[in-house]
N, C-alpha and C. Protein backbone atom coordinates (compact mmCIF):
# COMPACT_ATOMS: atom_id res chain seq x y z
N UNK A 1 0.84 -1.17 0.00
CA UNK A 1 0.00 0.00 0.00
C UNK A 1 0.89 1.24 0.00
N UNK A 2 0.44 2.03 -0.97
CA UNK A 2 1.07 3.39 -0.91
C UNK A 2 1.30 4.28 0.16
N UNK A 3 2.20 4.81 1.12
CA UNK A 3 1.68 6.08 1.89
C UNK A 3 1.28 6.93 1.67
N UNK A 4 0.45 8.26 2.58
CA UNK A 4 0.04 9.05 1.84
C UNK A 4 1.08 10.17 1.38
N UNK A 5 2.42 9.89 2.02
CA UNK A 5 3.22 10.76 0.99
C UNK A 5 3.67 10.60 -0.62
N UNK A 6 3.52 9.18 -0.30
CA UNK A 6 3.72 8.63 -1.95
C UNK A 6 2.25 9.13 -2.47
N UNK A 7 1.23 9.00 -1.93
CA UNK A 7 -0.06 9.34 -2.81
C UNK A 7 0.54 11.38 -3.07
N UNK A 8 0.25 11.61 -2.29
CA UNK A 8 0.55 13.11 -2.44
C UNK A 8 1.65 13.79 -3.75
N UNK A 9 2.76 13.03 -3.56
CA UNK A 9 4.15 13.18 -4.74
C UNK A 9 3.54 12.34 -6.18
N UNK A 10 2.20 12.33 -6.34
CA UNK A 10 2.08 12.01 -7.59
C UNK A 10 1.81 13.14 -8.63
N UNK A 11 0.72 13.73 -7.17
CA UNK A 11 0.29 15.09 -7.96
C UNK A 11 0.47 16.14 -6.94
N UNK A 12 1.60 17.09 -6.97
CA UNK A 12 1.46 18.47 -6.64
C UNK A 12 0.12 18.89 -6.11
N UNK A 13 -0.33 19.28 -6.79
CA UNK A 13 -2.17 19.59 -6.36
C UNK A 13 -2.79 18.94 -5.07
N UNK A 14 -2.29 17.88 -4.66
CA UNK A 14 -2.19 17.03 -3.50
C UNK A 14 -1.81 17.35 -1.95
N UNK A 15 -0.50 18.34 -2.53
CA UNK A 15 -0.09 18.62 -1.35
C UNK A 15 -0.81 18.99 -0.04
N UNK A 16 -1.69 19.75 0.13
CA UNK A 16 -2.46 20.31 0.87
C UNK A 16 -3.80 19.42 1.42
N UNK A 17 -3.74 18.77 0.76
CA UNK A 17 -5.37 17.80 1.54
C UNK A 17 -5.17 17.14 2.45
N UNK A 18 -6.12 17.49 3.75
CA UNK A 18 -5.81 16.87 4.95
C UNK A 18 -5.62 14.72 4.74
N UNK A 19 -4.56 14.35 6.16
CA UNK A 19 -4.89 13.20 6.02
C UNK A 19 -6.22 12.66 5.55
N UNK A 20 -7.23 12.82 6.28
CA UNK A 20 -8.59 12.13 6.11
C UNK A 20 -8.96 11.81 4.67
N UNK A 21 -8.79 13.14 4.26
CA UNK A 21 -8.99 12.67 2.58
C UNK A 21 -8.20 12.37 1.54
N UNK A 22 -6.70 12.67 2.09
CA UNK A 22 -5.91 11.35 1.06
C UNK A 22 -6.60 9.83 1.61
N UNK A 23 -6.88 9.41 2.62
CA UNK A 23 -7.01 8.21 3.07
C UNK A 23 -8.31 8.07 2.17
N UNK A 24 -9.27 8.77 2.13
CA UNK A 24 -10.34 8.44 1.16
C UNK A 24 -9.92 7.97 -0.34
N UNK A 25 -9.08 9.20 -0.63
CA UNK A 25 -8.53 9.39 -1.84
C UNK A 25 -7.74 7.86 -2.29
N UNK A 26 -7.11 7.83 -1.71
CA UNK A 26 -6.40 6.81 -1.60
C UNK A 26 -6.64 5.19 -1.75
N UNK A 27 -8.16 4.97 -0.91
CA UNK A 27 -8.91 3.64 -0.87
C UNK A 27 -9.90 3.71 -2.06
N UNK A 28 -10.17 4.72 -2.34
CA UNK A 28 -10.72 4.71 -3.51
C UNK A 28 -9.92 4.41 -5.05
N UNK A 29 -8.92 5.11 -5.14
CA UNK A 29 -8.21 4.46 -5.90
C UNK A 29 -7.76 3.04 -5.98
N UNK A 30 -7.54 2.15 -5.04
CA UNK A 30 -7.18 0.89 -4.89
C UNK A 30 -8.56 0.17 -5.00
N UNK A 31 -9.62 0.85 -4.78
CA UNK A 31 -11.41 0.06 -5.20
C UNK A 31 -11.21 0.24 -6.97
N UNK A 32 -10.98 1.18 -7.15
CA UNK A 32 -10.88 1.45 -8.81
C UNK A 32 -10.05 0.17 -9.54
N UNK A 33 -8.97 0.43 -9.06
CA UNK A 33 -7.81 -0.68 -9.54
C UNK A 33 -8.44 -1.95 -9.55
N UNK A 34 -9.10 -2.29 -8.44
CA UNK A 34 -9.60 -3.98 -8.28
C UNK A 34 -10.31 -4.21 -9.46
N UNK A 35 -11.71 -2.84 -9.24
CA UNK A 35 -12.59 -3.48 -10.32
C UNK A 35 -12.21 -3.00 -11.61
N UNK A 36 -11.24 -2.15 -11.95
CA UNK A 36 -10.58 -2.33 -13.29
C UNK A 36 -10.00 -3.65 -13.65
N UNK A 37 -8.95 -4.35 -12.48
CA UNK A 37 -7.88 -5.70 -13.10
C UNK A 37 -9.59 -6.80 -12.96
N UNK A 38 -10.24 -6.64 -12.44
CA UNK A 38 -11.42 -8.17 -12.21
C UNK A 38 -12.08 -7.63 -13.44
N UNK A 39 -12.51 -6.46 -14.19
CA UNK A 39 -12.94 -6.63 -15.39
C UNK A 39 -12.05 -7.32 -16.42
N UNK A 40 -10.51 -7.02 -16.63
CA UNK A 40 -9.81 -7.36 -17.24
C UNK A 40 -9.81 -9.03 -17.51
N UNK A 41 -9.60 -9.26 -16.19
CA UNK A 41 -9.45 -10.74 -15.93
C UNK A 41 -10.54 -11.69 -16.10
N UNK A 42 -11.55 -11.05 -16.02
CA UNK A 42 -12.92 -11.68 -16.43
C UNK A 42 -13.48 -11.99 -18.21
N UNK A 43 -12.83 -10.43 -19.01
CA UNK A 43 -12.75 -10.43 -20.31
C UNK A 43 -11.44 -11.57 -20.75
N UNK A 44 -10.62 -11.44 -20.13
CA UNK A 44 -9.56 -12.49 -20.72
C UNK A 44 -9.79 -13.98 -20.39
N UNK A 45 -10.38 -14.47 -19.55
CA UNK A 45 -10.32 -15.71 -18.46
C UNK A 45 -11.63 -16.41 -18.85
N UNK A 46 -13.04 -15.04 -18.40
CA UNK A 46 -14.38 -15.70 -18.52
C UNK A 46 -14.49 -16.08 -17.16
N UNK A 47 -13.63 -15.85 -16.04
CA UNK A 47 -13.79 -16.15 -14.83
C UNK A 47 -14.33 -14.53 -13.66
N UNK A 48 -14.85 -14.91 -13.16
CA UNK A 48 -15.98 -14.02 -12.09
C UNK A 48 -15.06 -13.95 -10.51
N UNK A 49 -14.34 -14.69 -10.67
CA UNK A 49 -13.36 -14.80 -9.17
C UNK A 49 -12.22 -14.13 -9.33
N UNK A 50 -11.98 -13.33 -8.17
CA UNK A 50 -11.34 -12.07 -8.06
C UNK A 50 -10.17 -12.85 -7.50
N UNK A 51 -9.04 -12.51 -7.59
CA UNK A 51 -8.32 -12.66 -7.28
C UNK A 51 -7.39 -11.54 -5.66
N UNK A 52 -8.45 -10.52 -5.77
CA UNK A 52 -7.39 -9.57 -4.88
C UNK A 52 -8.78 -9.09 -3.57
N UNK A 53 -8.45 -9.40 -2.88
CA UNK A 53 -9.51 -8.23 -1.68
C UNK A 53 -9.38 -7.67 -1.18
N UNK A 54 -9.84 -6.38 -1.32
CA UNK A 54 -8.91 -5.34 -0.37
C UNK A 54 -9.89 -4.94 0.59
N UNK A 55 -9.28 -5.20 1.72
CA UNK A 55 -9.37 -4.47 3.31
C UNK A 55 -9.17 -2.95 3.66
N UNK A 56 -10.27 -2.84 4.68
CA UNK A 56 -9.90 -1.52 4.96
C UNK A 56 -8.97 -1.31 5.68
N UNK A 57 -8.49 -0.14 5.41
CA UNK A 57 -7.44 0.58 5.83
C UNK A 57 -7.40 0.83 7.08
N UNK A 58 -6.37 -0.06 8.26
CA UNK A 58 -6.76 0.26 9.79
C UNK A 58 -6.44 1.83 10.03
N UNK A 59 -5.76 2.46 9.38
CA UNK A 59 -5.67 3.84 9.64
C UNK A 59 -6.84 4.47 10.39
């Protein structure tokens, strides 16, 4: 998992947003990613089983 300084040093524009909402920012992007690679994998495979689950963030 990324920190949120690594999330922040992607984009400048970043700098300034409190923790709370990189942490949003952040889990949301990794929800994106899942169901982007499980579409992928589903178009290539024909399979419905995910391979990745992501947990929330104990933060």
């Amino acid at each position: 998992m990324l920190t949120l300084d690594e999330c922040r040093s992607t984009d400048p524009r970043l700098a300034d947003i409190p923790d709370e909402e990189m942490f949003r920012i952040r889990e949301a992007v990794y929800v994106l990613a899942k169901i982007s690679l499980d579409d992928y994998l589903n178009k290539q495979t024909g399979s419905t089983v995910s391979p990745l689950v992501i947990y929330p963030s104990p933060d």
